[in-house]
C-alpha atoms as a PDB file:
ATOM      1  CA  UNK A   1       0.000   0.000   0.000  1.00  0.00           C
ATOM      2  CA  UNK A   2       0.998   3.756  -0.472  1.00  0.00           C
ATOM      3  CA  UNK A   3       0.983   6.808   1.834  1.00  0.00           C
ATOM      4  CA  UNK A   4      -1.854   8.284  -0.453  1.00  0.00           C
ATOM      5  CA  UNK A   5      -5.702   7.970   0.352  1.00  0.00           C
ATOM      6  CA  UNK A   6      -8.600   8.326  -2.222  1.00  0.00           C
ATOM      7  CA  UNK A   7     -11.959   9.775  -1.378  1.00  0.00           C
ATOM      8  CA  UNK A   8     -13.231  10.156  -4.619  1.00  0.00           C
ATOM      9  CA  UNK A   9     -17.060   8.409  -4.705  1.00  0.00           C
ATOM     10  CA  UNK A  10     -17.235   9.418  -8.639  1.00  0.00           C
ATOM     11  CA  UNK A  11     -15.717   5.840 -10.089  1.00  0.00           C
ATOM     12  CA  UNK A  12     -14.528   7.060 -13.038  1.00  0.00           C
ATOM     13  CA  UNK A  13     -12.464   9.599 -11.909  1.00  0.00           C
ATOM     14  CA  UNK A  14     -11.400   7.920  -8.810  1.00  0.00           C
ATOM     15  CA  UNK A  15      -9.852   4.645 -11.052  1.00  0.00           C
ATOM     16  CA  UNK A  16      -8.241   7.711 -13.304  1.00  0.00           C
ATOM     17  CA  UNK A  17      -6.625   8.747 -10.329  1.00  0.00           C
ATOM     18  CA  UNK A  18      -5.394   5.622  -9.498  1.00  0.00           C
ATOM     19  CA  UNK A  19      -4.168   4.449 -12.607  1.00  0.00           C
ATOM     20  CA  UNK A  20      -2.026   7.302 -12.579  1.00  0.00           C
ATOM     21  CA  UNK A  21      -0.747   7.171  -9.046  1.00  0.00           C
ATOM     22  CA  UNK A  22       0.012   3.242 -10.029  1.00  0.00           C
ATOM     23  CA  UNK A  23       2.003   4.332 -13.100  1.00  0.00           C
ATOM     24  CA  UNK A  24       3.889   6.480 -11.024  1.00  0.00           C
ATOM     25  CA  UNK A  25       4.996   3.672  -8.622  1.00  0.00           C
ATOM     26  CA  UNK A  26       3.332   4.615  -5.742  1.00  0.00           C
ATOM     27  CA  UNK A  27       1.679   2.007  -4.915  1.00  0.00           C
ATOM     28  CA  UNK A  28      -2.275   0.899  -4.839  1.00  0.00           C
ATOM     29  CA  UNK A  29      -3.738   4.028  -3.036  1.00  0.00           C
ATOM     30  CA  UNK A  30      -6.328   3.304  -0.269  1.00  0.00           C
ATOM     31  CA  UNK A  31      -9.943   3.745  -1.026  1.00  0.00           C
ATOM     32  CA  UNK A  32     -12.295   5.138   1.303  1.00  0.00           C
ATOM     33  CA  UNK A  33     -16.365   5.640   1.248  1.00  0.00           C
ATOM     34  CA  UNK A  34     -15.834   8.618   4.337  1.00  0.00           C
ATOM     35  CA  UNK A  35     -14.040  10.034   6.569  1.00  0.00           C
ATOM     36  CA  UNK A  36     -15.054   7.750   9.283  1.00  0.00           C
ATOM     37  CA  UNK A  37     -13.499   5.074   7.755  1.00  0.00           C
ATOM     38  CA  UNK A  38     -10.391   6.482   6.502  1.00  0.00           C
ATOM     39  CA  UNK A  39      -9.616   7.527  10.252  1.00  0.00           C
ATOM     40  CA  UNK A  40     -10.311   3.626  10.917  1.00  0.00           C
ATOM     41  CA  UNK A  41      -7.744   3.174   8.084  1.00  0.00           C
ATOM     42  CA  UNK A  42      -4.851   5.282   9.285  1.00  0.00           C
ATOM     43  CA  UNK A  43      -4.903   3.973  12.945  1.00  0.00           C
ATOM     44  CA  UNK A  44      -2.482   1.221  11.286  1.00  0.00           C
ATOM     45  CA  UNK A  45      -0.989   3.105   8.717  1.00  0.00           C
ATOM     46  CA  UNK A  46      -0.122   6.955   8.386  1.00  0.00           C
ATOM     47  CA  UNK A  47      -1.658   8.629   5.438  1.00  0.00           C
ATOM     48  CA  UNK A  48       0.811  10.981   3.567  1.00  0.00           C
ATOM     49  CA  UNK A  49      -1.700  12.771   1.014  1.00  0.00           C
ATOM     50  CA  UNK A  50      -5.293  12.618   1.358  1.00  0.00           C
ATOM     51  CA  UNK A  51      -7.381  13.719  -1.749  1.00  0.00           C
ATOM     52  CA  UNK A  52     -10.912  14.747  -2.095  1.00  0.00           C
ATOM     53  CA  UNK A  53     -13.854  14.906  -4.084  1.00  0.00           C
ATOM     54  CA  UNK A  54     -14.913  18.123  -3.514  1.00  0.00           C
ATOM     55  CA  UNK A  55     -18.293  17.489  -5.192  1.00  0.00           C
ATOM     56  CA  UNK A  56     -19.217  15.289  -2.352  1.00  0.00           C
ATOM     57  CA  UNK A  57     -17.933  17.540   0.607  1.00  0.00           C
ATOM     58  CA  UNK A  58     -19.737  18.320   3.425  1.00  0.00           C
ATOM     59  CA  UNK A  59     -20.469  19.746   6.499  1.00  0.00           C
ATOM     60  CA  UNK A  60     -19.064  16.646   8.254  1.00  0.00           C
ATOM     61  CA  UNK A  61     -15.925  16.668   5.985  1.00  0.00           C
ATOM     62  CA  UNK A  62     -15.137  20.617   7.126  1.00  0.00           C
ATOM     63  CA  UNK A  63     -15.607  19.195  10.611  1.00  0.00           C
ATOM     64  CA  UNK A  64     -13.230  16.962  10.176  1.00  0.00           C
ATOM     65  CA  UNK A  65     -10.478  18.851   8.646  1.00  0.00           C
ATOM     66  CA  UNK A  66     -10.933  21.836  11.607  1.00  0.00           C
ATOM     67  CA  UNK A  67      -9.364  18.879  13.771  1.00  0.00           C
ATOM     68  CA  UNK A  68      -7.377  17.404  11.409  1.00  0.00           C
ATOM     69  CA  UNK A  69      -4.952  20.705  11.458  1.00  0.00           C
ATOM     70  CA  UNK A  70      -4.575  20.512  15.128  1.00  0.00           C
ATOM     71  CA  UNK A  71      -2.279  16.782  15.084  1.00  0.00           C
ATOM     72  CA  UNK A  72       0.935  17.255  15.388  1.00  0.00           C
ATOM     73  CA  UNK A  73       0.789  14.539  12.092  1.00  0.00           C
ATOM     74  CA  UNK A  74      -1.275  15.676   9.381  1.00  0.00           C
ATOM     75  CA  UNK A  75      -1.645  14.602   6.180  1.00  0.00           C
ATOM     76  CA  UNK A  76      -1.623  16.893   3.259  1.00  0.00           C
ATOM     77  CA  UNK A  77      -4.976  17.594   1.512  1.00  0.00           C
ATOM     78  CA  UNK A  78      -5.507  17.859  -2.078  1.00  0.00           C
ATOM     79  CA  UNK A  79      -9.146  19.205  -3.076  1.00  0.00           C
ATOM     80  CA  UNK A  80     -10.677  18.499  -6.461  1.00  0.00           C
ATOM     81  CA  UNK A  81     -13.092  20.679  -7.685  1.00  0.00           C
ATOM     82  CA  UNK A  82     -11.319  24.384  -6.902  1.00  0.00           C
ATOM     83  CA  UNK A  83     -13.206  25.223  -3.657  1.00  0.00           C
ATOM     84  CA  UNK A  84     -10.636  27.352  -1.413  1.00  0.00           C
ATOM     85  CA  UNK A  85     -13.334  27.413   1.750  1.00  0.00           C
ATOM     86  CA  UNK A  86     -12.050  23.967   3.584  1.00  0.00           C
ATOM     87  CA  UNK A  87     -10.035  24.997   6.690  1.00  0.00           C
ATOM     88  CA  UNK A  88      -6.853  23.097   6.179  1.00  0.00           C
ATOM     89  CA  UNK A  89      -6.735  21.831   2.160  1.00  0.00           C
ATOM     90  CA  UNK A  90      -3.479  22.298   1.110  1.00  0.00           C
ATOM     91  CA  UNK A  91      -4.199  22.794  -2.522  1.00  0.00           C
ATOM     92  CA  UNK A  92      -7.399  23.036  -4.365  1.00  0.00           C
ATOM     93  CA  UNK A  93      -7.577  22.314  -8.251  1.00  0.00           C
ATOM     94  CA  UNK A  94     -10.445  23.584 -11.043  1.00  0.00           C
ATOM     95  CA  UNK A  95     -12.351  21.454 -12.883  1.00  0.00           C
ATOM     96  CA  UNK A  96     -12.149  19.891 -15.946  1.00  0.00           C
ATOM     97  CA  UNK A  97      -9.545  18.312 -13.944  1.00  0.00           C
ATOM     98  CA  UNK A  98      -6.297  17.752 -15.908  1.00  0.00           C
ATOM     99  CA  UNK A  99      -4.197  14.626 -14.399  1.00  0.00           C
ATOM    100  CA  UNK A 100      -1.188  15.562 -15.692  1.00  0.00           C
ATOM    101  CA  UNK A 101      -0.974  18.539 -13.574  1.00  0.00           C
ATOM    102  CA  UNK A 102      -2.392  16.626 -10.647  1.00  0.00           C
ATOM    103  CA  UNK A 103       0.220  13.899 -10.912  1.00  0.00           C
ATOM    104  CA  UNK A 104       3.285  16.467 -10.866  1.00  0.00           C
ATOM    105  CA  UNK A 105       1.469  17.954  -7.501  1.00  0.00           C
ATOM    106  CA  UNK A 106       0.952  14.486  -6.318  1.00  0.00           C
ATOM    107  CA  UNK A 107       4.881  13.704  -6.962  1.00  0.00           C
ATOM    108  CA  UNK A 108       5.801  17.193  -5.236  1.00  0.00           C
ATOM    109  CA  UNK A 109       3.845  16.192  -1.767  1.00  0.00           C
ATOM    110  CA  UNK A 110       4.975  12.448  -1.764  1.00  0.00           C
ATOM    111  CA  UNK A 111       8.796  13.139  -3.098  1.00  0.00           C
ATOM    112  CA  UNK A 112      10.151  16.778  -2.504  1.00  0.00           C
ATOM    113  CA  UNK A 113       7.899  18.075   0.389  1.00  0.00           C
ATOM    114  CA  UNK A 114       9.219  15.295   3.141  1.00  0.00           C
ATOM    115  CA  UNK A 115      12.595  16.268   1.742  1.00  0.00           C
ATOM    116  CA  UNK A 116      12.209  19.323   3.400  1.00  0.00           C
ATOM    117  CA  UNK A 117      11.814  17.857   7.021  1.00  0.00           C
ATOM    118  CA  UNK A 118      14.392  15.812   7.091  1.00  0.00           C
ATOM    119  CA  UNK A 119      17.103  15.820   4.111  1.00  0.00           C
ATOM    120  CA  UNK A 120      20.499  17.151   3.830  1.00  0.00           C
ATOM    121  CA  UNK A 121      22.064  18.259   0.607  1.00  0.00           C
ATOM    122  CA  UNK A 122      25.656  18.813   0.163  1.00  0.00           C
ATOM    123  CA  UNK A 123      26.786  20.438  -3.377  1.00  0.00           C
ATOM    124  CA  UNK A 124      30.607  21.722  -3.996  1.00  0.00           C
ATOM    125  CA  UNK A 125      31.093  23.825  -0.714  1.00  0.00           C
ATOM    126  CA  UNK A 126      27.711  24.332   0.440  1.00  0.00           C
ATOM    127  CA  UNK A 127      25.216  22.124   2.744  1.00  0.00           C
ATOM    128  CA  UNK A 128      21.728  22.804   2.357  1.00  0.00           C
ATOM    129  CA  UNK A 129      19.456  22.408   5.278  1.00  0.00           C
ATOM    130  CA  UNK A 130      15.960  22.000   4.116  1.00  0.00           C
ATOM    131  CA  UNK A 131      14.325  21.662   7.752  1.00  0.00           C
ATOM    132  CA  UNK A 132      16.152  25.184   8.681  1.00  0.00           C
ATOM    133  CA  UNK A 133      15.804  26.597   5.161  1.00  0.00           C
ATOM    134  CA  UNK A 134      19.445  27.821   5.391  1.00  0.00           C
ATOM    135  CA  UNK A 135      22.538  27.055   3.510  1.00  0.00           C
ATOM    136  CA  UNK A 136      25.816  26.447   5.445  1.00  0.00           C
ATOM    137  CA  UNK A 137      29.326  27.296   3.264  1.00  0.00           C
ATOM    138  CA  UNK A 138      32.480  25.633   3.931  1.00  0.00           C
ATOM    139  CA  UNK A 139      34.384  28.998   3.238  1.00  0.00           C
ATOM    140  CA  UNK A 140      32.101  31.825   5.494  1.00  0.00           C
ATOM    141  CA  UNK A 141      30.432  31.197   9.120  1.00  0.00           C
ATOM    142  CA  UNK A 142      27.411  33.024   8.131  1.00  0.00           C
ATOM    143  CA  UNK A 143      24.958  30.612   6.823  1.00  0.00           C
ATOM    144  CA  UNK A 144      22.524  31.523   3.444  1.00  0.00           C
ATOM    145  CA  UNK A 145      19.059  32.139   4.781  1.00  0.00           C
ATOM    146  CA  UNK A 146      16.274  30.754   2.035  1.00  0.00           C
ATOM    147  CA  UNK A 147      12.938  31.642   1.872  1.00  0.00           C
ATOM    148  CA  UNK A 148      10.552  28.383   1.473  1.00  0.00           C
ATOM    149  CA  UNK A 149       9.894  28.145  -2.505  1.00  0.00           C
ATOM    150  CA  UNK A 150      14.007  28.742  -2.509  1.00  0.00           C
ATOM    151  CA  UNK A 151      14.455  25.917  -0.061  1.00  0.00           C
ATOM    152  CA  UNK A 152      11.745  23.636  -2.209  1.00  0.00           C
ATOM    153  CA  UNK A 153      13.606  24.508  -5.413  1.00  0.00           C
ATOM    154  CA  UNK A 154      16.774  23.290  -4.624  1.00  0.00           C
ATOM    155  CA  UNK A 155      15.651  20.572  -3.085  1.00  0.00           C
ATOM    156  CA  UNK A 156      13.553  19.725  -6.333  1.00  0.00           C
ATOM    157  CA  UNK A 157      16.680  20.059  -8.471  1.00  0.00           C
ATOM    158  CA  UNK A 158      18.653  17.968  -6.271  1.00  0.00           C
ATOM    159  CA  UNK A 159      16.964  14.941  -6.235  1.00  0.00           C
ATOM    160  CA  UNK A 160      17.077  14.898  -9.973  1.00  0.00           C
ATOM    161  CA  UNK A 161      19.522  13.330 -12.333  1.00  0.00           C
ATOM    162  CA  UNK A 162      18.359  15.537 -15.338  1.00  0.00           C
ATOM    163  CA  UNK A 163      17.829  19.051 -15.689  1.00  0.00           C
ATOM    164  CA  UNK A 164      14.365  20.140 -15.022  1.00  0.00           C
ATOM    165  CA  UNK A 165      12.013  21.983 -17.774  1.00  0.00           C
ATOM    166  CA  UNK A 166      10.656  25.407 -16.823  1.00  0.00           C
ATOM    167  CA  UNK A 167       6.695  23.948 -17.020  1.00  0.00           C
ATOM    168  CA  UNK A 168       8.020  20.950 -14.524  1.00  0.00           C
ATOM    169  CA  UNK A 169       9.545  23.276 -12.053  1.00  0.00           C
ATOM    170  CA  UNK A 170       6.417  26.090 -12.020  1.00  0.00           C
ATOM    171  CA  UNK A 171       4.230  22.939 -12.169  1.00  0.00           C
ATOM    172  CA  UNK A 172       6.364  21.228  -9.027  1.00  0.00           C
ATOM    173  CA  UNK A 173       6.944  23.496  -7.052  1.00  0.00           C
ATOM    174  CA  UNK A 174       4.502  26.322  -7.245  1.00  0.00           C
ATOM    175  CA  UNK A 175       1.388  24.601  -8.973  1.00  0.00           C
ATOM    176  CA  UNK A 176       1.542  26.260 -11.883  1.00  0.00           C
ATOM    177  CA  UNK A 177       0.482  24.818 -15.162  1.00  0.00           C
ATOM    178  CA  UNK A 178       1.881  25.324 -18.732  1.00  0.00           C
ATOM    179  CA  UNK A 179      -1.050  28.078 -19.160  1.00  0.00           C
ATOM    180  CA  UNK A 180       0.331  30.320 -16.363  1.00  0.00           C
ATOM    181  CA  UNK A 181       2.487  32.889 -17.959  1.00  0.00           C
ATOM    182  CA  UNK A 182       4.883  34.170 -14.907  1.00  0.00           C
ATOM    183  CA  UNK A 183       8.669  35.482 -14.279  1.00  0.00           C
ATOM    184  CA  UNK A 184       8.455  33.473 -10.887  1.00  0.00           C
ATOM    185  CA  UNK A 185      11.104  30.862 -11.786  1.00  0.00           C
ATOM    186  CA  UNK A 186      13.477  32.930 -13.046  1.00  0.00           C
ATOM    187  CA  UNK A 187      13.064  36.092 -10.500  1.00  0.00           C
ATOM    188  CA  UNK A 188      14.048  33.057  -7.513  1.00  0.00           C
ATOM    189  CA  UNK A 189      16.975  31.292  -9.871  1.00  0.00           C
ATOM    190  CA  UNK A 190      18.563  35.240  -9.895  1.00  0.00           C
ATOM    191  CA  UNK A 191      17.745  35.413  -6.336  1.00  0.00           C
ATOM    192  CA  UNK A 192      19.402  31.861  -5.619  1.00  0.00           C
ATOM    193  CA  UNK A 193      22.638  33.011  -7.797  1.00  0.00           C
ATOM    194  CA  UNK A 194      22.954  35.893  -5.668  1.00  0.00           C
ATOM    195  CA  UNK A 195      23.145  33.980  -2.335  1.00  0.00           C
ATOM    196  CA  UNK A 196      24.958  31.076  -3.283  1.00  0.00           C
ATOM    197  CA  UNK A 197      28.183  33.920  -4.973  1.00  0.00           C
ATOM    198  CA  UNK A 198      27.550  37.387  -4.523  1.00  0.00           C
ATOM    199  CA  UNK A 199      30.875  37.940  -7.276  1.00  0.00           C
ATOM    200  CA  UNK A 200      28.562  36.511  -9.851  1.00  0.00           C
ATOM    201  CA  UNK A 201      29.205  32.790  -9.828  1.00  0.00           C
ATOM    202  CA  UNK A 202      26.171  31.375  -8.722  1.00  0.00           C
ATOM    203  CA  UNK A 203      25.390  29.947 -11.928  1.00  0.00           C
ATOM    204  CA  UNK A 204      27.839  27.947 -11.733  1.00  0.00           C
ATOM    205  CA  UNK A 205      25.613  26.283  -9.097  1.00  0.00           C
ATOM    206  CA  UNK A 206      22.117  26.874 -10.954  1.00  0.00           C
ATOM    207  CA  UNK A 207      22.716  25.890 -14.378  1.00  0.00           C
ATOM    208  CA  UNK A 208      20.770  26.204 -17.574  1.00  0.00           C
ATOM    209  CA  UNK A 209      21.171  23.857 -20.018  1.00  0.00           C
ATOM    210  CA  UNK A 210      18.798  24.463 -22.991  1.00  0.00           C
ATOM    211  CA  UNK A 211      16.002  26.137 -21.286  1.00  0.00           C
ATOM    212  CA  UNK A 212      16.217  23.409 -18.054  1.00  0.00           C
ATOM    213  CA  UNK A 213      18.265  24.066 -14.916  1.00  0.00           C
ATOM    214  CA  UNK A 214      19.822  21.567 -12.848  1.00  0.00           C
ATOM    215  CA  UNK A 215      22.020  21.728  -9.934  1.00  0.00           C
ATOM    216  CA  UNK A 216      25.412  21.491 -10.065  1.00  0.00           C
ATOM    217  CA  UNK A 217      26.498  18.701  -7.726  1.00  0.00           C
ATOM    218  CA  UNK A 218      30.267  19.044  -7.697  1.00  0.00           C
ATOM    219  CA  UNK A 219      33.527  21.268  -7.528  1.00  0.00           C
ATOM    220  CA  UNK A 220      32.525  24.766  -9.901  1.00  0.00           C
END
């Protein structure tokens, strides 16, 4: 089984959701028919990412997440259907519901987000702490503060082994889709550069190779 839970009572798009999750390796995702039963379910086994039909929420569902934010343990909640008025959803998404775009969001909560808890991340001189969102340097004993979408993009890049596009990076990391038309990526790679070598270097670290950036993982 995976850390993902499905309550999704539409069967169609609930065994689209799961094919894709299952294509992606992540295991069969558990099914539930309410949120009575899914807390049954997750006594044995913690639930990373919880999605939701939001076509069939309801007053017992926003109930349930006004407690749910309160455990020290929580999973993240992804809401289909684009409703932003559930106390503790974590992301909402419009429908016609595009899987493509829900899978990358799906990858980002189940790969890069517990990345940022607990991983380290050493590159050339530098050791990126995710869970402090700072970046130590062999050479100065003031450490790089990050904000959190800096933190979440070099953790993104790291666990890569080929460069990432622009679309998979907005898509990743900030939710954006290929329709969004934004300076966001680039405005934090300058940003990054600037930290990492104030002389100019830093893209040594953040490179782009044909439109994609990847991290550099050895000496510049």
């Amino acid at each position: 089984m995976t850390g993902i839970s499905l309550f999704i009572p539409d069967g169609a798009l609930r065994e689209a959701v799961v094919e894709q999750i299952k294509a992606a390796h992540w295991g069969e995702p558990r099914i539930v028919d309410g949120i009575q039963s899914w807390g049954k379910q997750n006594e044995d086994e913690a639930t990373q990412l919880l999605i939701i039909d939001d076509a069939d929420a309801d007053k017992k569902l926003m109930t349930f997440l006004h407690h749910l934010k309160d455990r020290a343990e929580k999973p993240a909640i992804l809401m289909l259907g684009g409703r932003d008025d559930f106390e503790g959803v974590s992301e909402t998404f419009e429908k016609p519901l595009r899987l493509g775009h829900l899978l990358t969001r799906i990858r980002y909560y189940m790969e890069t987000a517990p990345l940022l808890r607990d991983r380290v991340v050493d590159f050339g001189p530098y050791r990126l702490e995710p869970q402090n969102r700072r970046i130590l340097c062999a050479n100065n004993s003031d450490p790089i503060r990050l904000t959190e979408k800096e933190t979440a993009l070099l953790v993104f890049l790291a666990q890569r082994n080929e460069p990432a596009t622009r679309r998979d990076i907005l898509a990743a990391i900030w939710g954006y889709d290929e329709r969004i038309d934004t300076h966001t990526l680039e405005t934090h790679i300058y940003q990054l550069r600037r930290k990492l070598d104030k002389d100019g270097g830093g893209d040594a670290w953040l490179v782009n190779e044909a439109g994609a950036y990847r991290l550099a993982r050895g000496q510049a």
